[in-house]
C-alpha atoms as a PDB file:
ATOM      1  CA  UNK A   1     -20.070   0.169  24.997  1.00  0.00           C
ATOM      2  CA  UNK A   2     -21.632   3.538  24.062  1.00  0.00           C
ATOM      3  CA  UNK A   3     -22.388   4.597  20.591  1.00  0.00           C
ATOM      4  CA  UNK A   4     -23.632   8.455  19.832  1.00  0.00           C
ATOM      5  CA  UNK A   5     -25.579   8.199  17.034  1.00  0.00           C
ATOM      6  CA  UNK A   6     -24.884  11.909  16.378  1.00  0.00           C
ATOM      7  CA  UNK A   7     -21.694  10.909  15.417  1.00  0.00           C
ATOM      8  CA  UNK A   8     -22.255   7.107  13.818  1.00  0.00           C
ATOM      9  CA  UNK A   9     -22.249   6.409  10.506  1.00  0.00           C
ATOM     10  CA  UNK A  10     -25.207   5.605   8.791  1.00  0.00           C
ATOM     11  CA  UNK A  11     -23.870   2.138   7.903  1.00  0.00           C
ATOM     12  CA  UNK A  12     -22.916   1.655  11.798  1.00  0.00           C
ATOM     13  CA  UNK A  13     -26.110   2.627  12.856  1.00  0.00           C
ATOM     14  CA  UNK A  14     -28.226   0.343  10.449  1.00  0.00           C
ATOM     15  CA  UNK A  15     -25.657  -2.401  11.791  1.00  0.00           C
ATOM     16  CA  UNK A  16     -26.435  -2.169  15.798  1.00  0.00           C
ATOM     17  CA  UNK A  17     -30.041  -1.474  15.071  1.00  0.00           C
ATOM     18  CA  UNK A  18     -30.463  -4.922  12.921  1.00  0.00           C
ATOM     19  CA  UNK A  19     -28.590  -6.644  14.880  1.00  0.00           C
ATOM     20  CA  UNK A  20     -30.024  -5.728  17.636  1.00  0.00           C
ATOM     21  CA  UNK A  21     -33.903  -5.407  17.205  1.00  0.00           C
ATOM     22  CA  UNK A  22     -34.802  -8.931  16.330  1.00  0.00           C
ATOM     23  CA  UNK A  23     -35.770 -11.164  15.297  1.00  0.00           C
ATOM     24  CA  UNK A  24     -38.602  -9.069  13.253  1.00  0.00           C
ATOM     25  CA  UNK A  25     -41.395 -10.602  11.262  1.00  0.00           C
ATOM     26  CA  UNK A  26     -41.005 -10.284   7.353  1.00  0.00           C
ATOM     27  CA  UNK A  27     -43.336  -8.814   5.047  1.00  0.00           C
ATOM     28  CA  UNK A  28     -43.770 -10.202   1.770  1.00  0.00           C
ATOM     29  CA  UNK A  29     -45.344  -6.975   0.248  1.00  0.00           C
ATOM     30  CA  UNK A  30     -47.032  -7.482  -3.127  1.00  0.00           C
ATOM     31  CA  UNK A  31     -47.820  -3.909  -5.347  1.00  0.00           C
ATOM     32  CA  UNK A  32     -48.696  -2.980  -8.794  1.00  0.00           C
ATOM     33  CA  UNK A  33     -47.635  -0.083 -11.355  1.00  0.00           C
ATOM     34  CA  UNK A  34     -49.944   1.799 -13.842  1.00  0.00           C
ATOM     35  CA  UNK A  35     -48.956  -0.940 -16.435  1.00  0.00           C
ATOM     36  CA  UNK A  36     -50.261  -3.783 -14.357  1.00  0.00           C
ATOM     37  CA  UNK A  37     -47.124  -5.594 -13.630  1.00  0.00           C
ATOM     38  CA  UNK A  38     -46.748  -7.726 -10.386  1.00  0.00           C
ATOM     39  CA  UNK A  39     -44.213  -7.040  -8.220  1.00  0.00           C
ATOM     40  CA  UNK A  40     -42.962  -8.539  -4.957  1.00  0.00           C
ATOM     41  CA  UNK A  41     -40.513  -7.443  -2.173  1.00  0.00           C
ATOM     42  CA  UNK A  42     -39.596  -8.596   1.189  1.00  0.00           C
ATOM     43  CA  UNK A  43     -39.029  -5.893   4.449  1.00  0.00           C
ATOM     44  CA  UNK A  44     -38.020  -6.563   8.046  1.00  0.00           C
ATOM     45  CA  UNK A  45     -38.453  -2.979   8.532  1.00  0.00           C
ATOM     46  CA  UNK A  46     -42.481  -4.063  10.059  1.00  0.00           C
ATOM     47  CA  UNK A  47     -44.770  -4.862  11.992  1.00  0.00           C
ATOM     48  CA  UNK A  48     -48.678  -4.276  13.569  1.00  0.00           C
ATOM     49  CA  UNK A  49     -48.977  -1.316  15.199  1.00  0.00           C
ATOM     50  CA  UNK A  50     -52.739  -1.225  15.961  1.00  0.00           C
ATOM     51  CA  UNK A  51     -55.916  -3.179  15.990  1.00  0.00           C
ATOM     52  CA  UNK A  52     -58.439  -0.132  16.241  1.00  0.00           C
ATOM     53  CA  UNK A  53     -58.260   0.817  13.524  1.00  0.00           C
ATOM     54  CA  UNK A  54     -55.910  -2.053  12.108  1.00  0.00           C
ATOM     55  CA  UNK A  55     -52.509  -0.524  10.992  1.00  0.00           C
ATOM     56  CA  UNK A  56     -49.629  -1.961   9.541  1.00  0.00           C
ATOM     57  CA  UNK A  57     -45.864   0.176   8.920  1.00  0.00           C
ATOM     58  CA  UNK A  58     -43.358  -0.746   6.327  1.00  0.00           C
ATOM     59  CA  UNK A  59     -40.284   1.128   6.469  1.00  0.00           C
ATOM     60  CA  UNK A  60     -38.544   1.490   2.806  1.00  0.00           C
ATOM     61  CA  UNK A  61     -35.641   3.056   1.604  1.00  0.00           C
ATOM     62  CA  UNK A  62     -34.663   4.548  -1.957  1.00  0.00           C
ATOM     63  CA  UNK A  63     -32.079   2.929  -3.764  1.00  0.00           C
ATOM     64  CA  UNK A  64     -28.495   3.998  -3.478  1.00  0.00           C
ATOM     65  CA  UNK A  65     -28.643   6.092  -6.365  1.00  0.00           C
ATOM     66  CA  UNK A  66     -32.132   7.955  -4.779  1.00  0.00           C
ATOM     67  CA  UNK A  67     -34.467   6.725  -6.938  1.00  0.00           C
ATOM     68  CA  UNK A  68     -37.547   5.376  -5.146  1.00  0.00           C
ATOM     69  CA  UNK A  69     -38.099   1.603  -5.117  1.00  0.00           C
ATOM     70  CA  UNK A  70     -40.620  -0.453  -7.210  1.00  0.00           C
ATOM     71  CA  UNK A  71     -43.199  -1.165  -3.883  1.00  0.00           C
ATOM     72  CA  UNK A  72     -42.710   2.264  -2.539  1.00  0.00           C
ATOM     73  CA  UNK A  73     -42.934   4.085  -5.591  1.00  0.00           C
ATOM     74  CA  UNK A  74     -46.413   1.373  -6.501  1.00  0.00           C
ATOM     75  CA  UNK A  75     -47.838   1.988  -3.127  1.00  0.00           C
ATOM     76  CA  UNK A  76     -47.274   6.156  -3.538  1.00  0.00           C
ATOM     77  CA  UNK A  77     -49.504   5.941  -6.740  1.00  0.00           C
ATOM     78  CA  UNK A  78     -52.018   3.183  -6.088  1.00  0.00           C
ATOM     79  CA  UNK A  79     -52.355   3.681  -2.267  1.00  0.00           C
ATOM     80  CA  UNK A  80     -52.784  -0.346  -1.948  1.00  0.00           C
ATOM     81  CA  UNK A  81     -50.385  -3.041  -1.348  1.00  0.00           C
ATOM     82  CA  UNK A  82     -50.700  -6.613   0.288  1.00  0.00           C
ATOM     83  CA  UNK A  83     -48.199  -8.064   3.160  1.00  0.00           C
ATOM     84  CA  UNK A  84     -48.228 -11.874   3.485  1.00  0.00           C
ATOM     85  CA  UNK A  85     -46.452 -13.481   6.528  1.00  0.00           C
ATOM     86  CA  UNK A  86     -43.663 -15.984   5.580  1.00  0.00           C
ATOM     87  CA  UNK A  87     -43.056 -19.671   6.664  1.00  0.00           C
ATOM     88  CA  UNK A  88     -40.179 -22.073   5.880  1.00  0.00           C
ATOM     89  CA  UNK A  89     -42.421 -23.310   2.811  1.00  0.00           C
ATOM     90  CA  UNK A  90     -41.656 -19.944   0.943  1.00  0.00           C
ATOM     91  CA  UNK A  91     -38.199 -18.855   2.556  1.00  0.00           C
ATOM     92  CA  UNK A  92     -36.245 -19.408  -0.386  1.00  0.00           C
ATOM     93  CA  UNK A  93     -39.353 -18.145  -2.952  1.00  0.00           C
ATOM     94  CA  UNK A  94     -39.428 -14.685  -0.327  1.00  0.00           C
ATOM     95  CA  UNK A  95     -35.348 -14.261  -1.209  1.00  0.00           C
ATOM     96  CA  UNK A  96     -35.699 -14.720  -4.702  1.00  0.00           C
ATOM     97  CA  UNK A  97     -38.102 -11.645  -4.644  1.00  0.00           C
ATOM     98  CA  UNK A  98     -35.977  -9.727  -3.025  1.00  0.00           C
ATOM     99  CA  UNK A  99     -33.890  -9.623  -6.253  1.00  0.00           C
ATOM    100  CA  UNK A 100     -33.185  -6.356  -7.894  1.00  0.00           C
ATOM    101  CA  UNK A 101     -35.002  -7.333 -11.063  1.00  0.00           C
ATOM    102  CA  UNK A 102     -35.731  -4.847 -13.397  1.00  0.00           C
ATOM    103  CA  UNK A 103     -39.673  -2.842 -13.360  1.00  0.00           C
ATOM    104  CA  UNK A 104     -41.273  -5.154 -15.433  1.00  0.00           C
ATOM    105  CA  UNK A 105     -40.502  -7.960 -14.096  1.00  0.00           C
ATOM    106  CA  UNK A 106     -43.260  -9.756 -12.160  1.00  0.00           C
ATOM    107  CA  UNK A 107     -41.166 -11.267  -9.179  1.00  0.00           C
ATOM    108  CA  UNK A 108     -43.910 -13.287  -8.052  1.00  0.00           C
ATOM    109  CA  UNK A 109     -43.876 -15.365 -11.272  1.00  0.00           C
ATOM    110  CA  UNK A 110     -40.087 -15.570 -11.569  1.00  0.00           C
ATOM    111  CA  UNK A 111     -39.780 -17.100  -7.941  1.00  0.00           C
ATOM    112  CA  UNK A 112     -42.190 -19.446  -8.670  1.00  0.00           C
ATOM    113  CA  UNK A 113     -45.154 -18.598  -5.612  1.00  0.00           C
ATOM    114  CA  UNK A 114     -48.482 -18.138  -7.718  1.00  0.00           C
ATOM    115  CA  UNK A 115     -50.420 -14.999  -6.976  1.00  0.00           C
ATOM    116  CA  UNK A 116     -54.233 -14.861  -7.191  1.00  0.00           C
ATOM    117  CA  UNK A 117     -56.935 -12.052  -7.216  1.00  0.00           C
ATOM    118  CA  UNK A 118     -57.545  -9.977  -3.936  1.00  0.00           C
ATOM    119  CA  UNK A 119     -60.494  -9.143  -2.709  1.00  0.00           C
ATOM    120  CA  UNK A 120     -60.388  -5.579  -1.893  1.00  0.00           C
ATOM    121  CA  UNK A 121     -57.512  -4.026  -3.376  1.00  0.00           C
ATOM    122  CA  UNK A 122     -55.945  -4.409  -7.068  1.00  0.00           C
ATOM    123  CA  UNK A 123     -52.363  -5.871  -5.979  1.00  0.00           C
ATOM    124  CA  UNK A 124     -52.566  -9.548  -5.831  1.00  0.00           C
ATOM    125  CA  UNK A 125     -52.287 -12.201  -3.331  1.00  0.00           C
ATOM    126  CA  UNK A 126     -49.548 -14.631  -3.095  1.00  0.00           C
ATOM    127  CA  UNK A 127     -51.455 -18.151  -2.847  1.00  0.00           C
ATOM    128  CA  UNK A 128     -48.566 -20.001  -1.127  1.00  0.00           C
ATOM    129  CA  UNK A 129     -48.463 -17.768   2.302  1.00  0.00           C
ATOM    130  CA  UNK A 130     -50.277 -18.533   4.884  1.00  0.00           C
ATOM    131  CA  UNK A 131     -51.699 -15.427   6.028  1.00  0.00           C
ATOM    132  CA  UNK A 132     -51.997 -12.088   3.639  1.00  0.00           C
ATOM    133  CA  UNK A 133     -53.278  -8.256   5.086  1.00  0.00           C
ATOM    134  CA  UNK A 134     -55.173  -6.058   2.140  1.00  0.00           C
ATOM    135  CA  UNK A 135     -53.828  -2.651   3.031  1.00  0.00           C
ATOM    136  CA  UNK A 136     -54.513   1.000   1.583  1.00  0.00           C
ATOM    137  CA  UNK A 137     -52.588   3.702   2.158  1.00  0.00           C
ATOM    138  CA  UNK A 138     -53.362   5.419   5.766  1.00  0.00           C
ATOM    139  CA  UNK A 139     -50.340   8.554   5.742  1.00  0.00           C
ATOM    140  CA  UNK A 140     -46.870   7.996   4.405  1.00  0.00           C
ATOM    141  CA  UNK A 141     -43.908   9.503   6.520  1.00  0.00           C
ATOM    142  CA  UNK A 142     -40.423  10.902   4.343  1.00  0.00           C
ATOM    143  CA  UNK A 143     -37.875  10.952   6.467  1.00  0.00           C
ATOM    144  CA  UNK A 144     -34.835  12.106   3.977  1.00  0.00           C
ATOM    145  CA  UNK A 145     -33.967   8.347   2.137  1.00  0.00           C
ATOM    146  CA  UNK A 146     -37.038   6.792   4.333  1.00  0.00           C
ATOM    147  CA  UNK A 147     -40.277   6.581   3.517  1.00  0.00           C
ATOM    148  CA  UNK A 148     -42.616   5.161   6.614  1.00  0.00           C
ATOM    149  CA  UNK A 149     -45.726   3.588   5.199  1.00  0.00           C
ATOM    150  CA  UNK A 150     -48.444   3.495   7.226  1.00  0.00           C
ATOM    151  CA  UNK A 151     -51.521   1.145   6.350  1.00  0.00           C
ATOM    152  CA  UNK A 152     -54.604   0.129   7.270  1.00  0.00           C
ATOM    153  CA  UNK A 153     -55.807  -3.584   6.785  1.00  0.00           C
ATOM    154  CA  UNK A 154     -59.008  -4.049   4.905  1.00  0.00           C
ATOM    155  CA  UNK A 155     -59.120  -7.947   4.687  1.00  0.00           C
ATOM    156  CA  UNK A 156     -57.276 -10.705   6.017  1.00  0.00           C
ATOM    157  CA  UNK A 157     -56.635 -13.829   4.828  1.00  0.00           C
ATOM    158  CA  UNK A 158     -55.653 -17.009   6.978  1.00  0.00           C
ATOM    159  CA  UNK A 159     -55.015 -19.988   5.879  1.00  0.00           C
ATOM    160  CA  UNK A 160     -57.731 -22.615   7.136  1.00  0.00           C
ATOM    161  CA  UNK A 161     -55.185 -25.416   8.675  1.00  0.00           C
ATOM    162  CA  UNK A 162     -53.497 -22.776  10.706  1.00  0.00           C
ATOM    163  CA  UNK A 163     -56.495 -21.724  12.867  1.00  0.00           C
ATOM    164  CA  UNK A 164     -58.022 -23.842  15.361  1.00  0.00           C
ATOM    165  CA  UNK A 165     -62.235 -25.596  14.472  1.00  0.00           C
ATOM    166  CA  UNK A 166     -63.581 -22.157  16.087  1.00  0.00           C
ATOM    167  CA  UNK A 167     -61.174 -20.184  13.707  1.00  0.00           C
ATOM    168  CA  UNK A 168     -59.963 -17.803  16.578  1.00  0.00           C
ATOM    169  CA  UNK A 169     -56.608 -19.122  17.713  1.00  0.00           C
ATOM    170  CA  UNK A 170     -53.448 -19.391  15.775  1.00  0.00           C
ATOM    171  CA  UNK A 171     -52.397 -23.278  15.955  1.00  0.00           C
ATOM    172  CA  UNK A 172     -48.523 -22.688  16.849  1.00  0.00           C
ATOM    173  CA  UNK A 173     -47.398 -26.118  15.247  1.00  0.00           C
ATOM    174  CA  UNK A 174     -48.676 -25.007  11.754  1.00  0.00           C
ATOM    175  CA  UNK A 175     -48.251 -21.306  11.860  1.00  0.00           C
ATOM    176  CA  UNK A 176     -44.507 -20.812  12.054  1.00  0.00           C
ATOM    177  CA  UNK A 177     -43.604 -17.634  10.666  1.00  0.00           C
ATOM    178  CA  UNK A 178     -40.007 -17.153   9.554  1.00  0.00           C
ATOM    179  CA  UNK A 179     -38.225 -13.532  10.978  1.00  0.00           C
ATOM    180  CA  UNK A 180     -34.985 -12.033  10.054  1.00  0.00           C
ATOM    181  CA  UNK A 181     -32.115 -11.305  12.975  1.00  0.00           C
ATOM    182  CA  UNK A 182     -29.278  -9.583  11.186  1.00  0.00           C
ATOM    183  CA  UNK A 183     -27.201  -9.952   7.919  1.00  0.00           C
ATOM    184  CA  UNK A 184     -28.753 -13.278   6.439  1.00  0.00           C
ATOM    185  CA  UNK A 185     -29.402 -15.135   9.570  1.00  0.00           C
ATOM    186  CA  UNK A 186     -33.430 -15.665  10.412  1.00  0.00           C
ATOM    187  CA  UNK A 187     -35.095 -17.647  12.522  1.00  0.00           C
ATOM    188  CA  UNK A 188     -38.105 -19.657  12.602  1.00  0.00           C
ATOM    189  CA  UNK A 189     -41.130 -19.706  15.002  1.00  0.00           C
ATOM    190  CA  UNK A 190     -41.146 -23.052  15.901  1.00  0.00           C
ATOM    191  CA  UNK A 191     -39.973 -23.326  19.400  1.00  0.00           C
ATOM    192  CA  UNK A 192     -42.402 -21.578  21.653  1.00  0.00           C
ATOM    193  CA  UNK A 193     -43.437 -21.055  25.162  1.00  0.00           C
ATOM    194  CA  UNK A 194     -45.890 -19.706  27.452  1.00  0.00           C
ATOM    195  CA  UNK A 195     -45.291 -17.373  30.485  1.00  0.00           C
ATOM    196  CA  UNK A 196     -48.029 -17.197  32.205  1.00  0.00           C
ATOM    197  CA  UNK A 197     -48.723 -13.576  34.014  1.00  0.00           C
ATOM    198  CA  UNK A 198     -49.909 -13.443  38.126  1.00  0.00           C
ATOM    199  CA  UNK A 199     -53.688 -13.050  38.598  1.00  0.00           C
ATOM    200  CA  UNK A 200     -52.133 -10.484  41.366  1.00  0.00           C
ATOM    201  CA  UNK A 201     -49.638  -7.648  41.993  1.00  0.00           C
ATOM    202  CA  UNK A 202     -46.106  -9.687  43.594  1.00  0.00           C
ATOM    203  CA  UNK A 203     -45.937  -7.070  46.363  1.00  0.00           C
ATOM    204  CA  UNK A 204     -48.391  -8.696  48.512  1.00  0.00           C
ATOM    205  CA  UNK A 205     -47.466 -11.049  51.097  1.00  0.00           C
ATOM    206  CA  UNK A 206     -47.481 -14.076  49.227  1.00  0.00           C
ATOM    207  CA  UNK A 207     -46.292 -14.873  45.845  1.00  0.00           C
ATOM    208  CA  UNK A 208     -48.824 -17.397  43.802  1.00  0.00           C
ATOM    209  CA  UNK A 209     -47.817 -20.470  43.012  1.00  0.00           C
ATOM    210  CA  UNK A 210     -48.744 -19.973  39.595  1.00  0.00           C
ATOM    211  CA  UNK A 211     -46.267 -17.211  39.399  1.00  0.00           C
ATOM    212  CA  UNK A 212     -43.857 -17.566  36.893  1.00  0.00           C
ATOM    213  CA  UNK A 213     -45.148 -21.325  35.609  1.00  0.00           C
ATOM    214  CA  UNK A 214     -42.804 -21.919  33.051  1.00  0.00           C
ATOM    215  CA  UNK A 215     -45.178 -23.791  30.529  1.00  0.00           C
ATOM    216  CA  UNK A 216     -43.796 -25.611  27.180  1.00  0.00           C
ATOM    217  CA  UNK A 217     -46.077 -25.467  24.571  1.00  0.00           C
ATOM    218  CA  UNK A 218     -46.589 -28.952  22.984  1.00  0.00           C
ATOM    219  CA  UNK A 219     -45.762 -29.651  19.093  1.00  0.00           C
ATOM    220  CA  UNK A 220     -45.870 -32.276  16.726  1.00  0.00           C
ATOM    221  CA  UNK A 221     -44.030 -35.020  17.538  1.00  0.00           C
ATOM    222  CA  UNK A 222     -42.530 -35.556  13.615  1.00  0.00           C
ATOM    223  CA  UNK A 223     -41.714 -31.397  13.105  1.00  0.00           C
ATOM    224  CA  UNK A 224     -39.470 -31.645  16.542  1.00  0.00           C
ATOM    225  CA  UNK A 225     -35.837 -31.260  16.105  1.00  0.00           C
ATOM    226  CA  UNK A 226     -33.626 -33.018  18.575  1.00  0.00           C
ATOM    227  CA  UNK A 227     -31.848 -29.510  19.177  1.00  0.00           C
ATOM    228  CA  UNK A 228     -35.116 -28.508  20.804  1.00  0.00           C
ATOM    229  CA  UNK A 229     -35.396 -27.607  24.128  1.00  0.00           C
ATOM    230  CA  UNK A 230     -37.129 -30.011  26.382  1.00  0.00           C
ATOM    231  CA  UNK A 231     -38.823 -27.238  28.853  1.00  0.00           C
ATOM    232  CA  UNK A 232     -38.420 -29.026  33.048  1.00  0.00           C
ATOM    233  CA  UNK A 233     -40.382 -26.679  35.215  1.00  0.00           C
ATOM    234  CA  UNK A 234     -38.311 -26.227  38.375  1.00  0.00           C
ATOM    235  CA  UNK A 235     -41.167 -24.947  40.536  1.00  0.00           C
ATOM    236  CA  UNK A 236     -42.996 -27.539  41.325  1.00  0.00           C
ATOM    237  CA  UNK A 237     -43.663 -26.332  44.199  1.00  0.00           C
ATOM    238  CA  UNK A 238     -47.278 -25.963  46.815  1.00  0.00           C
ATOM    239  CA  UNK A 239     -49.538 -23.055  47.729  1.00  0.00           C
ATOM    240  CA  UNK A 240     -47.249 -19.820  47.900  1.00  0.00           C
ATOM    241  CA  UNK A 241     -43.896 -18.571  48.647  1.00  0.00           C
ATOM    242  CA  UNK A 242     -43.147 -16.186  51.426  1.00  0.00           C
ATOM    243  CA  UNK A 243     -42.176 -12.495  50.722  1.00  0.00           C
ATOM    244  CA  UNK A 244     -39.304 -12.734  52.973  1.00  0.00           C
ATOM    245  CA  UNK A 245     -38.000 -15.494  50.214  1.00  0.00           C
ATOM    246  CA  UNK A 246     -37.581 -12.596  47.812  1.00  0.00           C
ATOM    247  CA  UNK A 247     -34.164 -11.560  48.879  1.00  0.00           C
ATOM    248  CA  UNK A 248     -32.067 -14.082  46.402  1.00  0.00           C
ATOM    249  CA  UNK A 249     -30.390 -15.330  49.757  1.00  0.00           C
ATOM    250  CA  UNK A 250     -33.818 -16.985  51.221  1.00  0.00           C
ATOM    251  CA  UNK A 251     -35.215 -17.532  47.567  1.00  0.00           C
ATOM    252  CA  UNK A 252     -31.910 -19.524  47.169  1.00  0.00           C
ATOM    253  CA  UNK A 253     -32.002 -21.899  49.948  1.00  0.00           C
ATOM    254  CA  UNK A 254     -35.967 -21.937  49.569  1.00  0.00           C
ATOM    255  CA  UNK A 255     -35.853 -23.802  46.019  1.00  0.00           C
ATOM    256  CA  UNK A 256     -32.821 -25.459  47.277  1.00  0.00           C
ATOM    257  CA  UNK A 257     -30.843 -23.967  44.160  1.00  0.00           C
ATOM    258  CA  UNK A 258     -26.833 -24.074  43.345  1.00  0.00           C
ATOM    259  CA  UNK A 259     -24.996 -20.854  44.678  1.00  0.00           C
ATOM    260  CA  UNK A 260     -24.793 -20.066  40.870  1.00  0.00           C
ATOM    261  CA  UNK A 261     -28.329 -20.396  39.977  1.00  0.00           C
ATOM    262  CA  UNK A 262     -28.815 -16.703  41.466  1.00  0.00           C
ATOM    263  CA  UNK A 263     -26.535 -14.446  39.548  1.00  0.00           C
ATOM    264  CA  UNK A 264     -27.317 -11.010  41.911  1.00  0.00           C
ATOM    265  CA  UNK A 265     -29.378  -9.725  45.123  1.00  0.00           C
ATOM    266  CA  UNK A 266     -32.323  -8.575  43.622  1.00  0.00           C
ATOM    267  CA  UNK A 267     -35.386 -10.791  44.008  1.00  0.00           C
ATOM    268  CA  UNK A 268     -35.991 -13.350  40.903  1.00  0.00           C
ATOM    269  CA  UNK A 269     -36.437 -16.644  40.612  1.00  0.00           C
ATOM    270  CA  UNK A 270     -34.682 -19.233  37.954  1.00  0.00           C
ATOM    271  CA  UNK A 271     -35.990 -21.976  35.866  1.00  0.00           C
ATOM    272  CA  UNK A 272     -33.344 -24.282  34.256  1.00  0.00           C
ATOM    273  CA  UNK A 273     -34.145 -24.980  30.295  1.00  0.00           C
ATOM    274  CA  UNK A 274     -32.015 -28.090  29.662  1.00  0.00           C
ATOM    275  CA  UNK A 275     -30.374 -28.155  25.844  1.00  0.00           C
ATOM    276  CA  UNK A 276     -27.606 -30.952  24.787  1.00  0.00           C
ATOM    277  CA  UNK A 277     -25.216 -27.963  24.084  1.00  0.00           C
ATOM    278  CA  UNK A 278     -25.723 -25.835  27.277  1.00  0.00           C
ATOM    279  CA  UNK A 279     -28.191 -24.762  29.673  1.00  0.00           C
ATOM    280  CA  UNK A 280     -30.135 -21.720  29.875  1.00  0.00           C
ATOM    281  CA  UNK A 281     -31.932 -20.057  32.049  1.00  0.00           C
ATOM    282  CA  UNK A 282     -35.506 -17.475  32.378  1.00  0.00           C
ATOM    283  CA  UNK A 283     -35.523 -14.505  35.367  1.00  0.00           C
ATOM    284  CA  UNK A 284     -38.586 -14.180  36.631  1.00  0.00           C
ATOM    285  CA  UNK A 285     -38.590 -10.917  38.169  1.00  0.00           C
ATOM    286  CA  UNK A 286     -41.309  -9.836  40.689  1.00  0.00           C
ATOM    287  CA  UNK A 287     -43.814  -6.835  39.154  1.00  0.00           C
ATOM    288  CA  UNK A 288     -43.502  -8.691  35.830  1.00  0.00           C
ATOM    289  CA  UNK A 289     -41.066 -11.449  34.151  1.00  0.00           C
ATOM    290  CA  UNK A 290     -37.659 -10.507  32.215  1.00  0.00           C
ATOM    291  CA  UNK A 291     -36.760 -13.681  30.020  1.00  0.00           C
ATOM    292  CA  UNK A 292     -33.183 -13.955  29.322  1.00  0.00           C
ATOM    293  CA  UNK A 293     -30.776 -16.656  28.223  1.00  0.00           C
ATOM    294  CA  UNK A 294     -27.150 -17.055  29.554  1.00  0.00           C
ATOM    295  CA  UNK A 295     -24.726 -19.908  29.077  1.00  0.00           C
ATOM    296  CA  UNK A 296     -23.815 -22.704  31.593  1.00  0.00           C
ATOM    297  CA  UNK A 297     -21.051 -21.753  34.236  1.00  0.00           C
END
């Protein structure tokens, strides 16, 4: 289907987009007013959109009846705010904040999460997450009801157990970040993989055996699920593959694969993710991988 956005309702549009553009991270954004209250609100509207210099967006909205928000209308006078990541530990504390709770309400007390001194900016930090970004104000964006915020990170806090003993790399089977799909489905981060990119361009003559490695990263035995998916690497397979083997025809008999295993004539290669309900399947297409999931046929 086509949809004009031209002519789309705002409602429509906000519907496709959502449900659409996931899953996407949730901030947990923590501001103050000029009175000193606390206040707490969580956004799927963001994400990192630079390291040099360090920028975080937020997109907001007013409220129906055009008044500006608590956060936004915090973060337009202070010029500081703080966005913690969420895990499953605080899911249900992140919804409660999401309340609409009157101004002087302090949502972080009234969901229970306990909120602690920053070190660089005035609004506090929640102690409970497990990673939380100091921000002030870089340039905020109106755009009619939306207001794009666009900050720069001043300090960082990560939680210690979520970092490996140099305390560069995120451990994935303690940092699992929760993100939001659409309506009030979310997901958690607590089934990844690794694709692993060629060392060389696919249009030479041979294509690595490395290519495409479907690795499963390992997690703790007692936080796996038996829904799962127990990764089988189906190309286990020597040295390289010939560039004639491209053409799904000779890649097909090459990997000895099911007729239905190649769904088109274009050169990719399949790797079968068995799952008790059905079976899905990664494209790995030459210049680069596409990773997409279809049901058993």
């Amino acid at each position: 289907m086509e949809f004009d956005f031209a002519e789309l309702p705002e409602k429509d549009r906000y519907r496709l987009l959502c449900a659409f553009v996931g899953p996407r991270p949730i901030a947990l954004v923590t501001t103050i007013d000029e009175q000193g209250c606390k206040n707490a609100a969580p956004m799927s509207f963001f994400n990192v959109f630079s390291h040099d210099p360090p920028l975080l967006i937020l997109g907001m909205q007013t409220r129906p009846d055009g008044n500006s928000k608590d956060t936004v209308a915090n973060i337009r006078r202070s010029g500081e705010f703080v966005v913690h990541m969420v895990d499953m530990a605080i899911a249900k504390e992140m919804i409660i904040t999401g309340i609409n709770f009157p101004s002087d309400v302090d949502e972080i007390q009234v969901s229970g999460l306990t909120s602690v001194s920053s070190v660089k900016v005035a609004p506090p930090r929640i102690q409970e997450s497990p990673c939380a970004m100091e921000c002030r104000v870089s340039q905020i964006l109106n755009y009619g009801r939306r207001s794009i915020v666009i900050g720069e990170v001043l300090q960082m806090y990560v939680r210690d157990e979520c970092l490996d003993a140099s305390g560069r790399y995120v451990l994935p089977d303690v940092y699992q970040p929760i993100a939001r799909l659409h309506a009030n489905n979310y997901i958690v981060a607590d089934n990844q993989f690794v694709l692993t990119k060629p060392t060389s361009s696919l249009t030479t003559t041979t294509l690595p055996a490395t290519a495409g490695r479907y690795t499963r990263r390992r997690v703790d035995q007692q936080s796996v699920s038996p829904r799962r998916l127990m990764a089988r690497n189906l190309m286990k397979r020597s040295n390289s593959l010939d560039a004639t083997a491209y053409r799904s025809a000779h890649l097909k008999a090459a990997l000895r694969l099911p007729d239905r295993a190649l769904a088109t004539n274009v050169g990719c290669l399949f790797l079968e993710l068995p799952t008790p309900a059905r079976q899905k399947r990664t494209r790995v297409i030459n210049r680069g991988f596409s990773v997409f999931e279809t049901p058993h046929v």
